[in-house]
C-alpha atoms as a PDB file:
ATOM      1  CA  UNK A   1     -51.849  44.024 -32.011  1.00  0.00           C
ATOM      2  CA  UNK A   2     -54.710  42.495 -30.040  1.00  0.00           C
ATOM      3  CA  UNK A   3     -55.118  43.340 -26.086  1.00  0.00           C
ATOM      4  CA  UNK A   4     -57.141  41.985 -23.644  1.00  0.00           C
ATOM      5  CA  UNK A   5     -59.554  43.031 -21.363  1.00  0.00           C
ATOM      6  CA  UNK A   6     -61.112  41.722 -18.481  1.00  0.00           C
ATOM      7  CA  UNK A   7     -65.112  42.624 -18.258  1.00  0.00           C
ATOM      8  CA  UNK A   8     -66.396  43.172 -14.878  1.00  0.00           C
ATOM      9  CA  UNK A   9     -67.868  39.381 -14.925  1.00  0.00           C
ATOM     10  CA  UNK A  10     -64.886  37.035 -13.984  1.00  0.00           C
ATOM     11  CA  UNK A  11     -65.635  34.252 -16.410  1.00  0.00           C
ATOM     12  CA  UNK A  12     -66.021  36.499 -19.863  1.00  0.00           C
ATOM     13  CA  UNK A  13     -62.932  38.370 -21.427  1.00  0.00           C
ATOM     14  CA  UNK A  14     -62.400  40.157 -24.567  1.00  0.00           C
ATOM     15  CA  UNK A  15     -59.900  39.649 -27.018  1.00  0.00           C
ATOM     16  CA  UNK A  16     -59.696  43.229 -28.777  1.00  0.00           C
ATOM     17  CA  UNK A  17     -58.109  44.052 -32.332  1.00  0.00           C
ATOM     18  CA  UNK A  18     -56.565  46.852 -33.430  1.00  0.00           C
ATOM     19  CA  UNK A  19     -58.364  48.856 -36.682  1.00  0.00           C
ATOM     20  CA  UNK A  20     -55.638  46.865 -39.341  1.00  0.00           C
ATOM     21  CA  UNK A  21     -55.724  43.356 -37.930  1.00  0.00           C
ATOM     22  CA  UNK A  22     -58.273  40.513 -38.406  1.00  0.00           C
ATOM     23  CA  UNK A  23     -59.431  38.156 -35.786  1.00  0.00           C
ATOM     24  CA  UNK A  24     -61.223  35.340 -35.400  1.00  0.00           C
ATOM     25  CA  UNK A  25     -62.636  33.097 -32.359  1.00  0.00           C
ATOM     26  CA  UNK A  26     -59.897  30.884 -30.969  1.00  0.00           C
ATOM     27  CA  UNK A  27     -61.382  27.483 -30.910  1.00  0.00           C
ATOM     28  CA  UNK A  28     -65.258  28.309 -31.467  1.00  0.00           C
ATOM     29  CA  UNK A  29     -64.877  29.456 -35.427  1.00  0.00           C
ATOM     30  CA  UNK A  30     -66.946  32.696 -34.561  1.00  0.00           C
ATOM     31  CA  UNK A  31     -65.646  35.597 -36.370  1.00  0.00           C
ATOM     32  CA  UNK A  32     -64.282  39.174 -35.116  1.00  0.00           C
ATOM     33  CA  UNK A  33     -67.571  40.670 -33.792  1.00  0.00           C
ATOM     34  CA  UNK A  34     -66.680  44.086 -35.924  1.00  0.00           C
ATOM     35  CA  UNK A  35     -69.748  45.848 -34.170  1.00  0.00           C
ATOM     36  CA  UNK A  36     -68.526  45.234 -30.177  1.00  0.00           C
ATOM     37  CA  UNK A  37     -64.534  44.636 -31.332  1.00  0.00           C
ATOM     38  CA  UNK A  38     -64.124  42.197 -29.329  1.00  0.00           C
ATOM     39  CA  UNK A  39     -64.866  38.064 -28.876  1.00  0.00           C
ATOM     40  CA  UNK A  40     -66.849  37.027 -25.455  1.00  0.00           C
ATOM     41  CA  UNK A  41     -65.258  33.483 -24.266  1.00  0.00           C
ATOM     42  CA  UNK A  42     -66.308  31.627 -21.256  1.00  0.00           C
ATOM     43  CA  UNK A  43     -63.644  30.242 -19.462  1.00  0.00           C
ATOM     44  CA  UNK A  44     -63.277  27.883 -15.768  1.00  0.00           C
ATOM     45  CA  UNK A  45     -60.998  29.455 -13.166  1.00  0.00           C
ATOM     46  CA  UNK A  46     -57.716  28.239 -13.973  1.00  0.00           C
ATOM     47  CA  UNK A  47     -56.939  25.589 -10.865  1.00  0.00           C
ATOM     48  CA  UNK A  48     -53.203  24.221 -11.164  1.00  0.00           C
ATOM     49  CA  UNK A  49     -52.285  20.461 -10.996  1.00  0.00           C
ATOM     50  CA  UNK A  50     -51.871  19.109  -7.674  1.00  0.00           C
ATOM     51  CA  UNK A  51     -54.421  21.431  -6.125  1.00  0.00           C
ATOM     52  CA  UNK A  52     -56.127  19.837  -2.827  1.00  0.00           C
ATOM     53  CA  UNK A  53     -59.420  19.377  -4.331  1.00  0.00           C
ATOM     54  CA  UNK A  54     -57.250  16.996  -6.885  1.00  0.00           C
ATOM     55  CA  UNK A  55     -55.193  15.458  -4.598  1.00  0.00           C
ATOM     56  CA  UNK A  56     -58.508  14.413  -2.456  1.00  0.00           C
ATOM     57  CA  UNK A  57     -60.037  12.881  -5.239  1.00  0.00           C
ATOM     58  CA  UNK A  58     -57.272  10.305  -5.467  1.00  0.00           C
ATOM     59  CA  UNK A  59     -57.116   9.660  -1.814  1.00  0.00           C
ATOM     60  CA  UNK A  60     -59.559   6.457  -0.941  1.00  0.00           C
ATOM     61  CA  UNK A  61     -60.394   7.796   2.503  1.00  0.00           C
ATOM     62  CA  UNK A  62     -61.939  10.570   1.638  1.00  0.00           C
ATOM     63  CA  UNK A  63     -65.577  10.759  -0.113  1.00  0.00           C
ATOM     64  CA  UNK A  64     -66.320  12.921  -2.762  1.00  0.00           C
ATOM     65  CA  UNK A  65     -67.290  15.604  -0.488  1.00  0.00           C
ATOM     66  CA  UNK A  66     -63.942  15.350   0.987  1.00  0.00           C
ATOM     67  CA  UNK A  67     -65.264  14.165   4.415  1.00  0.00           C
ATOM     68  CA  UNK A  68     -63.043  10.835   5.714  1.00  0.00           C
ATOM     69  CA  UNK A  69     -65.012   7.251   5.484  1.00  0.00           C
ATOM     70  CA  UNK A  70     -63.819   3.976   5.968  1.00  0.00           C
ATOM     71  CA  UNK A  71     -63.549   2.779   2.267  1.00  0.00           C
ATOM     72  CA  UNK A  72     -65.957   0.173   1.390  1.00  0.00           C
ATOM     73  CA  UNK A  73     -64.708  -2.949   0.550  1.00  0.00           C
ATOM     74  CA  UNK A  74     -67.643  -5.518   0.108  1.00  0.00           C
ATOM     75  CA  UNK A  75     -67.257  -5.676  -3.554  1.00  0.00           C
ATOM     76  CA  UNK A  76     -64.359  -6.803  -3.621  1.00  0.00           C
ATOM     77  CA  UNK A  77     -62.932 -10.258  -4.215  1.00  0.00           C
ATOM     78  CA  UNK A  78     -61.559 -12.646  -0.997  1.00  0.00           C
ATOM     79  CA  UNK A  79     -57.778 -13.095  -2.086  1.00  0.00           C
ATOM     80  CA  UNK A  80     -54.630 -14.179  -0.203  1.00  0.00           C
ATOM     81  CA  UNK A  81     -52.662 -10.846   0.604  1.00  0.00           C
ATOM     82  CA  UNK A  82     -49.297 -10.369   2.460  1.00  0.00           C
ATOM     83  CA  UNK A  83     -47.348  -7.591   2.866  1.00  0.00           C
ATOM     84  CA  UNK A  84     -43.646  -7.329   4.510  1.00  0.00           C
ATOM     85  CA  UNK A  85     -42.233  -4.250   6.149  1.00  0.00           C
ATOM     86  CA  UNK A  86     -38.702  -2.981   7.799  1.00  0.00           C
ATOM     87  CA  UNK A  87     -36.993  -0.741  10.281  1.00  0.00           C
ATOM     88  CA  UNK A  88     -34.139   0.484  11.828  1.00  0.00           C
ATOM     89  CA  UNK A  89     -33.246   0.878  15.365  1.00  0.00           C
ATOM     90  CA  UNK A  90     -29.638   2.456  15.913  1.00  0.00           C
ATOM     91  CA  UNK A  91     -27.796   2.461  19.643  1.00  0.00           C
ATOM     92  CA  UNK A  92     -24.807   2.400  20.800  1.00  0.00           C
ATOM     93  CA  UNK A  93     -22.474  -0.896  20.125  1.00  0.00           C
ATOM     94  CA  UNK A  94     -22.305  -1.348  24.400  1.00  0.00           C
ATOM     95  CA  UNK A  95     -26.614  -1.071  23.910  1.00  0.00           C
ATOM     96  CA  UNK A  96     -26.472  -3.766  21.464  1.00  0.00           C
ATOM     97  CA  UNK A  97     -24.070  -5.693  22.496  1.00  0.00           C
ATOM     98  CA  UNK A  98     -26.451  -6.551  26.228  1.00  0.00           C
ATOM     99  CA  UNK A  99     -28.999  -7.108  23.553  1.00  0.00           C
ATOM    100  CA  UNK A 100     -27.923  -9.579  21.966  1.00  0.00           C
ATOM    101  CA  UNK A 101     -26.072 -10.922  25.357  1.00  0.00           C
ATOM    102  CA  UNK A 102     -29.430 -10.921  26.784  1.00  0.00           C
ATOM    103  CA  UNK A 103     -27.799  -8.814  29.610  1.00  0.00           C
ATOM    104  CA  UNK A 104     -30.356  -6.082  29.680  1.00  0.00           C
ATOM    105  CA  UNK A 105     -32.090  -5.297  32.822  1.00  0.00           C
ATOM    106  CA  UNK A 106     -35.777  -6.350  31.728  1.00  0.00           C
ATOM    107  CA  UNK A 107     -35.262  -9.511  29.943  1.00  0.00           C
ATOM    108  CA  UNK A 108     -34.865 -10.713  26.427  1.00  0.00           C
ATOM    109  CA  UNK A 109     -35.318  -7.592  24.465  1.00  0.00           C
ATOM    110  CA  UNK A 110     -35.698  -9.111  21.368  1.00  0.00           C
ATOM    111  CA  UNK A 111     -38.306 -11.653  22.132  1.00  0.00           C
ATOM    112  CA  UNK A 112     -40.084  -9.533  23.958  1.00  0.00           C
ATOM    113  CA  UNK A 113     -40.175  -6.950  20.920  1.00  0.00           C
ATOM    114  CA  UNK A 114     -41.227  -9.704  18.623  1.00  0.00           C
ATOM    115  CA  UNK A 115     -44.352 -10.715  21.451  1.00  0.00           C
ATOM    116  CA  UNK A 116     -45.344  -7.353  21.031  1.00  0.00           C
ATOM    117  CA  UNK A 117     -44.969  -6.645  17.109  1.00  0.00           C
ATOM    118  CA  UNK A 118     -47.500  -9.680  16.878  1.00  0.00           C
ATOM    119  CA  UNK A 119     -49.782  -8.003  19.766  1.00  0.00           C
ATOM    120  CA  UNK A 120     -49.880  -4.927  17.567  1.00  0.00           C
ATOM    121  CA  UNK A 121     -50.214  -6.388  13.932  1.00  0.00           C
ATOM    122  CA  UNK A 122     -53.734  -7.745  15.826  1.00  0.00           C
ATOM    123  CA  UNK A 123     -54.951  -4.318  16.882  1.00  0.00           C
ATOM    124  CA  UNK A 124     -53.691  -2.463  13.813  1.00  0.00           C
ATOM    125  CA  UNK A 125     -57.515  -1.345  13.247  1.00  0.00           C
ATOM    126  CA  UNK A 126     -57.751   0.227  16.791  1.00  0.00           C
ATOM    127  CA  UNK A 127     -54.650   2.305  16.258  1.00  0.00           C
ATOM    128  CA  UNK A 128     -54.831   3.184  12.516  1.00  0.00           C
ATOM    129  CA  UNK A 129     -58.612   5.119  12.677  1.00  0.00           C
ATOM    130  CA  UNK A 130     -60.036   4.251   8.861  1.00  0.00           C
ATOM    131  CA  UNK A 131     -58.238   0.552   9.035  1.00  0.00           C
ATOM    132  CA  UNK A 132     -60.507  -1.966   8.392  1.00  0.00           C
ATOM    133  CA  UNK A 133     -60.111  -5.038  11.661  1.00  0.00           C
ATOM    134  CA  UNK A 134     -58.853  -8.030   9.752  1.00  0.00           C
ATOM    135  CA  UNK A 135     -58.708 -11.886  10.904  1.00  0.00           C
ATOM    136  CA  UNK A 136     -55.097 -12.410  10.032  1.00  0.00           C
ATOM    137  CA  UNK A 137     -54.131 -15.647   9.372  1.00  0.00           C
ATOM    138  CA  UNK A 138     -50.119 -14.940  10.411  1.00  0.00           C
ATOM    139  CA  UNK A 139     -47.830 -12.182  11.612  1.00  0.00           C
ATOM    140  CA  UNK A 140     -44.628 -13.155  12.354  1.00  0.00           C
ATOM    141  CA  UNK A 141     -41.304 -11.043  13.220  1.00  0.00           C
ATOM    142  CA  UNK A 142     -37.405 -11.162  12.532  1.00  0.00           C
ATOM    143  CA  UNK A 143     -34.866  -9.708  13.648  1.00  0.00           C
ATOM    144  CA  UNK A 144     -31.275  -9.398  12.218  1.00  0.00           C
ATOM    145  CA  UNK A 145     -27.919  -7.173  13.110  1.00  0.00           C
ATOM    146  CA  UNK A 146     -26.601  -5.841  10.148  1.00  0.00           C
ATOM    147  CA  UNK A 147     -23.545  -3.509  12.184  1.00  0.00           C
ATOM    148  CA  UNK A 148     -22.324  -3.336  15.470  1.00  0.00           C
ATOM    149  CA  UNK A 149     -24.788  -0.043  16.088  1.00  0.00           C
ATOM    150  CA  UNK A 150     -28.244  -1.406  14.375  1.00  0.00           C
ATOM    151  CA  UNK A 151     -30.841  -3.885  15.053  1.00  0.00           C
ATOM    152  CA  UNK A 152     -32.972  -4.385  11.668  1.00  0.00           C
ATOM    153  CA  UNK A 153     -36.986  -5.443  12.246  1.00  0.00           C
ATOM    154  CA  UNK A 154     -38.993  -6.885   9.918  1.00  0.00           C
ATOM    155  CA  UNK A 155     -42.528  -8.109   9.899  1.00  0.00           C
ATOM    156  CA  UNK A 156     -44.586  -9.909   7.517  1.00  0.00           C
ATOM    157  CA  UNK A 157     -48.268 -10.327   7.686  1.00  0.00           C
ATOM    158  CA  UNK A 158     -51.050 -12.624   5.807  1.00  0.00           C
ATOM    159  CA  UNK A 159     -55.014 -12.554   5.397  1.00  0.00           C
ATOM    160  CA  UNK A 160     -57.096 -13.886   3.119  1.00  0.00           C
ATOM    161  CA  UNK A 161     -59.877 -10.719   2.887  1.00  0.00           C
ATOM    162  CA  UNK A 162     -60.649  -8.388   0.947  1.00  0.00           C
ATOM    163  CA  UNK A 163     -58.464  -5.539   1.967  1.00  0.00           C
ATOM    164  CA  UNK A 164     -54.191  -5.513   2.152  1.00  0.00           C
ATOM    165  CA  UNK A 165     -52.352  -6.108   5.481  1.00  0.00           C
ATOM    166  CA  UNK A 166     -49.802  -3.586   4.970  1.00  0.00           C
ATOM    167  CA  UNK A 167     -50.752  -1.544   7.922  1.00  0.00           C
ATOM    168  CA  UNK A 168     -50.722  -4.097   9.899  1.00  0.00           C
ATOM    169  CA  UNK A 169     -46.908  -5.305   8.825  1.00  0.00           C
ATOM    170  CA  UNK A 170     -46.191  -1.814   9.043  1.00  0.00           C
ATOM    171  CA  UNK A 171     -47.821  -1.230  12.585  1.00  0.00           C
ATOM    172  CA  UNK A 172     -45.778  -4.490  13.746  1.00  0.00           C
ATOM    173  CA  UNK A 173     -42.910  -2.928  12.990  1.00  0.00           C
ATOM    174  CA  UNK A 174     -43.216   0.326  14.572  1.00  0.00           C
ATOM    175  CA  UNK A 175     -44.224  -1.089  17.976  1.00  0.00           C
ATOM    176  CA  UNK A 176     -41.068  -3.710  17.626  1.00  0.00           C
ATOM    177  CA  UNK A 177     -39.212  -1.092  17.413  1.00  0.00           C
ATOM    178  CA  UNK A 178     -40.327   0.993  20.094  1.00  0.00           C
ATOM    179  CA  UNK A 179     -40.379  -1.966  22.458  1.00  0.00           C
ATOM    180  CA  UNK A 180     -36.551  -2.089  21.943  1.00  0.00           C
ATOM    181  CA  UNK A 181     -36.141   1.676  22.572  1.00  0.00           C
ATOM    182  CA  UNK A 182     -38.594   1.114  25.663  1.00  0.00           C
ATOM    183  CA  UNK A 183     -36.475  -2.046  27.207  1.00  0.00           C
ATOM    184  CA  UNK A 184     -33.244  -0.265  26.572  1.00  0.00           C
ATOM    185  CA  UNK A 185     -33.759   3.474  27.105  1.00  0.00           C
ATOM    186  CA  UNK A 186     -32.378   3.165  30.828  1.00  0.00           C
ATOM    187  CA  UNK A 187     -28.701   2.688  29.248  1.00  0.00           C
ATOM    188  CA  UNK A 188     -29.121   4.441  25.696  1.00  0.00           C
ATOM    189  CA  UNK A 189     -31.854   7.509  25.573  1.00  0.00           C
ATOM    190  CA  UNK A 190     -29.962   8.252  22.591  1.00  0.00           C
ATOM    191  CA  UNK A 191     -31.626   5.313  20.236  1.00  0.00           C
ATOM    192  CA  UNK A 192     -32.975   6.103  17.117  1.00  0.00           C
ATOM    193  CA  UNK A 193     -36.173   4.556  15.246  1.00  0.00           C
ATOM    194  CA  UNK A 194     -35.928   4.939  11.403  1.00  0.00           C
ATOM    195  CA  UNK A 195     -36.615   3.948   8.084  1.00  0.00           C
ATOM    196  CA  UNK A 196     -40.126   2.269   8.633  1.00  0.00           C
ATOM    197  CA  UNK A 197     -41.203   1.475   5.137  1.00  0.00           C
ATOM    198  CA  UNK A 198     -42.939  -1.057   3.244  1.00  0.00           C
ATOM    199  CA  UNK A 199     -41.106  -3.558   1.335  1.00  0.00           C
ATOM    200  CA  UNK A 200     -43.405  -5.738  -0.391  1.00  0.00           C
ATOM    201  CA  UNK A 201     -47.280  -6.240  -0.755  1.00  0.00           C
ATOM    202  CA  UNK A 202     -49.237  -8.776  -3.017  1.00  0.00           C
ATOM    203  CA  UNK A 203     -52.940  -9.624  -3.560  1.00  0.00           C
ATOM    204  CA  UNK A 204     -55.672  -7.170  -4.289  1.00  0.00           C
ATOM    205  CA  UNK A 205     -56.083  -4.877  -7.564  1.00  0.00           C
ATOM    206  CA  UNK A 206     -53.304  -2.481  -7.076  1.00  0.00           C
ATOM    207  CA  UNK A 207     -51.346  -5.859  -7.778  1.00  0.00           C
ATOM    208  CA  UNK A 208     -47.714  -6.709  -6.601  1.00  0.00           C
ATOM    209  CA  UNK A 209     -45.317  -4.096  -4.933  1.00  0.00           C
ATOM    210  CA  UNK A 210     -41.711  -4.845  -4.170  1.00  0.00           C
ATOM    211  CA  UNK A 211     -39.858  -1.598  -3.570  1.00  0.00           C
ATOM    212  CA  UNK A 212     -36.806  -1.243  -5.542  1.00  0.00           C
ATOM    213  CA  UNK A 213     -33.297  -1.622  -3.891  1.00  0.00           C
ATOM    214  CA  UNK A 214     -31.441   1.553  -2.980  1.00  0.00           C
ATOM    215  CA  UNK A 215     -28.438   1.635  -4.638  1.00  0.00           C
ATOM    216  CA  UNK A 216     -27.116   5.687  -3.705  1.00  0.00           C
ATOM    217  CA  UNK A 217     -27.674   4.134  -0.361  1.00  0.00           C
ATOM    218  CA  UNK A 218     -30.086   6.855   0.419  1.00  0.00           C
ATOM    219  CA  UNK A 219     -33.458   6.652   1.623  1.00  0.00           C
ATOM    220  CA  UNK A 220     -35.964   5.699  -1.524  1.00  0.00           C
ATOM    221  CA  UNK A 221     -38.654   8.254  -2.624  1.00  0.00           C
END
């Protein structure tokens, strides 16, 4: 039988035999130590996957002290990049029907959405605090109706830089969607934003992302 025992040091213990056993070091080769019956092994505090301290180091906005930086991207090569995003807006049918009638109070909501998806995409780096301000070469917006209760956004943007535009897609999005909610809330307070997610992205190391289609019908991972 062998026990163990912790010394008052945190980092050493002892594995101790009993008087008809044999031991020997467990990965260093050293022998029983018959005259202090026990082996002395250093060991690191045990720190389990997925600890903060691991999860920082994979994050690009944080330095290796963990303090937040805008990531430097000089070194890198001037591609073409693009990235497209989506979203969801669900109302009422009567709320989307004067949408697409162009019957609601404050104008043409859809237009006006897609005026101020583009106005976004351009200030991405103001709203987004570690962004880097890019010189986009073209945002542009679409909108489609895929029920009687939904209007679908979606938003593609293009630079050639050295850094990826999804952000910005993903930015013109978000504010095209809240410019609906915002020029129909005085009829439907009960509209819902949802499902803001990238789609696709190309250019840059990480390579091309297209995210997979979601068959359950459920939201993807």
């Amino acid at each position: 039988m062998v026990a163990l025992r912790v010394s008052e040091n945190p980092a050493t213990v002892c594995l101790v035999r009993d008087q008809r056993s044999r031991l020997y070091g467990i990965g260093s080769g050293r022998p029983f130590d018959e005259r202090t019956k026990c082996i002395r092994m250093r060991f690191r505090p045990f720190r389990p996957a997925g600890t903060m301290d691991d999860a920082m180091s994979r994050l690009s906005h944080f330095d290796s002290r963990g303090a937040s930086w805008m990531v430097d991207v000089s070194e890198k090569g001037v591609t073409l990049r693009t990235a497209k995003a989506s979203g969801l807006v669900r109302m009422r049918a009567e709320t989307l029907r004067l949408v697409r009638d162009r019957e609601v109070a404050k104008g043409d909501v859809i237009e006006v959405a897609r005026l101020a998806g583009i106005m976004a995409a351009k200030r991405t780096a103001d709203l987004i605090p570690l962004a880097h301000p890019l010189p986009l070469d073209a945002v542009s917006l679409s909108f489609d109706f895929p029920d009687e209760t939904s209007i679908a956004v979606e938003a593609e943007a293009r630079v050639t830089g050295r850094t990826g535009v999804e952000m910005e897609a993903l930015v013109a999005v978000s504010v095209a969607a809240l410019t609906i909610y915002d020029m129909c809330k005085s009829v439907d307070r009960g509209m819902v934003v949802e499902q803001v997610r990238l789609e696709e992205k190309s250019g840059g190391r990480s390579g091309h992302f297209v995210r997979r289609p979601d068959v359950s019908g459920d939201s993807p991972d």
